[in-house]
C-alpha atoms as a PDB file:
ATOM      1  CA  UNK A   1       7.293 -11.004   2.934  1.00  0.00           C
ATOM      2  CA  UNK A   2       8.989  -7.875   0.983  1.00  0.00           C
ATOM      3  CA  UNK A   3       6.850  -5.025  -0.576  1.00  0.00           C
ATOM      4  CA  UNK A   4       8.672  -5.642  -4.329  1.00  0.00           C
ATOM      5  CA  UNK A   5       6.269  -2.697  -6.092  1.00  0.00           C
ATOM      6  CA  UNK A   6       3.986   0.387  -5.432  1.00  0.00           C
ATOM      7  CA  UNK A   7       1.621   0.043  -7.894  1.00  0.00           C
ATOM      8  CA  UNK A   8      -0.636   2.943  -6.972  1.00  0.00           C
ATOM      9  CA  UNK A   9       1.328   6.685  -5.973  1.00  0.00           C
ATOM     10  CA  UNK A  10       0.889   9.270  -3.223  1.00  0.00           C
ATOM     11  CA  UNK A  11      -1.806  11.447  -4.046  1.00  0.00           C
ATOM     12  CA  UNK A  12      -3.868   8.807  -6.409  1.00  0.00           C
ATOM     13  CA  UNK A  13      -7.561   7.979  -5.932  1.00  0.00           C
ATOM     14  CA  UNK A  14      -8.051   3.865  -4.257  1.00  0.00           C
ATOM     15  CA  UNK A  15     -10.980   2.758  -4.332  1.00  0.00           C
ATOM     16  CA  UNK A  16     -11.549  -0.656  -1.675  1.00  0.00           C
ATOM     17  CA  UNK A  17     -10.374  -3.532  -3.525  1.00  0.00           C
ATOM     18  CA  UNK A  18      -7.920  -1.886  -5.652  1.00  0.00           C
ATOM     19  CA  UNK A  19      -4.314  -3.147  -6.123  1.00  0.00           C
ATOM     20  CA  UNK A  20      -1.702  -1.112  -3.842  1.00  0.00           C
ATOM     21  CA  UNK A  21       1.355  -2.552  -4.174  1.00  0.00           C
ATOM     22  CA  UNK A  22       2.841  -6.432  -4.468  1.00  0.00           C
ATOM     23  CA  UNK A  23       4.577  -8.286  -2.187  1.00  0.00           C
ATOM     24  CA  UNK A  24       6.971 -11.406  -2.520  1.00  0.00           C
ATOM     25  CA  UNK A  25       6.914 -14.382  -0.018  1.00  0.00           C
ATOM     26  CA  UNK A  26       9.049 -17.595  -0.159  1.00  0.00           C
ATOM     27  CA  UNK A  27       6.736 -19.105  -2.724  1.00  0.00           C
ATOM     28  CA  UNK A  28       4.682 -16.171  -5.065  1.00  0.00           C
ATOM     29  CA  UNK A  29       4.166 -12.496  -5.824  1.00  0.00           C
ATOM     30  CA  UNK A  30       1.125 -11.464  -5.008  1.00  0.00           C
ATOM     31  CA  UNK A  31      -0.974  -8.003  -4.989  1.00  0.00           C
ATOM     32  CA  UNK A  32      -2.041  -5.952  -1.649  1.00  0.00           C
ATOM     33  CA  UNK A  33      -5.544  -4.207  -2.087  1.00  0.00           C
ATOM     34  CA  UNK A  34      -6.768  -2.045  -0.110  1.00  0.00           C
ATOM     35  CA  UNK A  35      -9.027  -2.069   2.295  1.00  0.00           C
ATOM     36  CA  UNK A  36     -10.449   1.288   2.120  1.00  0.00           C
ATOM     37  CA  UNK A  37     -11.488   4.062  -0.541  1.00  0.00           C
ATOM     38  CA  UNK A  38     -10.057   7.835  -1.068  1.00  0.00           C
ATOM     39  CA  UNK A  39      -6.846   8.938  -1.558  1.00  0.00           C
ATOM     40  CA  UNK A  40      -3.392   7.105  -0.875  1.00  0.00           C
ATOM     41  CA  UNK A  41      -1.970   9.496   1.563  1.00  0.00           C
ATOM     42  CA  UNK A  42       1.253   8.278   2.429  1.00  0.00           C
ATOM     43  CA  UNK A  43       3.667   4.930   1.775  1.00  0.00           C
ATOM     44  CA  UNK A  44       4.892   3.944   4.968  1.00  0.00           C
ATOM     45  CA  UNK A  45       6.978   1.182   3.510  1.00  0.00           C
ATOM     46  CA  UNK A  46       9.707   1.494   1.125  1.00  0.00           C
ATOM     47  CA  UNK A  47      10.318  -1.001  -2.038  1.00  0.00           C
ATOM     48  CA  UNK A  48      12.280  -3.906  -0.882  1.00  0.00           C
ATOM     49  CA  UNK A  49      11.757  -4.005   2.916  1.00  0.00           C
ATOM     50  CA  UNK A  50      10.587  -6.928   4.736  1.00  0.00           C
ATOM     51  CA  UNK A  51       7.156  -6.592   6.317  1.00  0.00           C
ATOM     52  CA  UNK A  52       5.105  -8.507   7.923  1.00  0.00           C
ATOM     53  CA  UNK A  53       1.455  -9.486   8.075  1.00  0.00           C
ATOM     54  CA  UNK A  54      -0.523  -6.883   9.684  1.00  0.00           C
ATOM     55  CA  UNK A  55       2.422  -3.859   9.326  1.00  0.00           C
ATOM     56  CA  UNK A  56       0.923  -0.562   7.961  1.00  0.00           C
ATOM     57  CA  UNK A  57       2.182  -0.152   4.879  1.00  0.00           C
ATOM     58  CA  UNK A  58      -0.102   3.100   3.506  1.00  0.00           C
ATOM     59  CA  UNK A  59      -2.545   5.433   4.864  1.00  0.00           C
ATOM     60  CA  UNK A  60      -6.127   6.258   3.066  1.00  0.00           C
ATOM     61  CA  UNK A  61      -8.157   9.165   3.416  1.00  0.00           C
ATOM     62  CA  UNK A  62      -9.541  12.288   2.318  1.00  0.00           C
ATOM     63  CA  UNK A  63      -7.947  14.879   0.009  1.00  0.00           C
ATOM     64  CA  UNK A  64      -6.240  16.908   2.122  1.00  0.00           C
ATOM     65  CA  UNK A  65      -5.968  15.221   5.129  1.00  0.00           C
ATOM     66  CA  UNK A  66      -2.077  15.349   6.577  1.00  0.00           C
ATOM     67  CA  UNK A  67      -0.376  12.232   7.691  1.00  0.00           C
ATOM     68  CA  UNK A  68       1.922  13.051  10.009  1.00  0.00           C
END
């Protein structure tokens, strides 16, 4: 699986169920959502990387809260 897009940025409001980014496998592009509501603190994963199922790719919280 490679993360092709972000489709939401650092600092924008998710709400659970929301699109985050889309991902490529061997047969179809699909879209990540996310799992929980806030704010997207930080991409972990840059476009174009291989992941796989179950790697953090983001971190959700609070405004304000510091990812380290």
């Amino acid at each position: 699986v490679v993360l092709l897009n972000w489709l939401k940025k650092e600092g924008e409001s998710v709400k659970r169920g929301d699109p985050l980014c889309e991902v490529q496998t061997d047969k179809a592009v699909a879209e990540v959502e996310s799992v929980a509501q806030g704010v997207l603190l930080k991409q972990v994963i840059e476009v174009e990387t291989e992941i796989t199922v179950g790697t953090v790719i983001a971190y959700v919280g609070e405004p304000g809260e510091v990812v380290a």
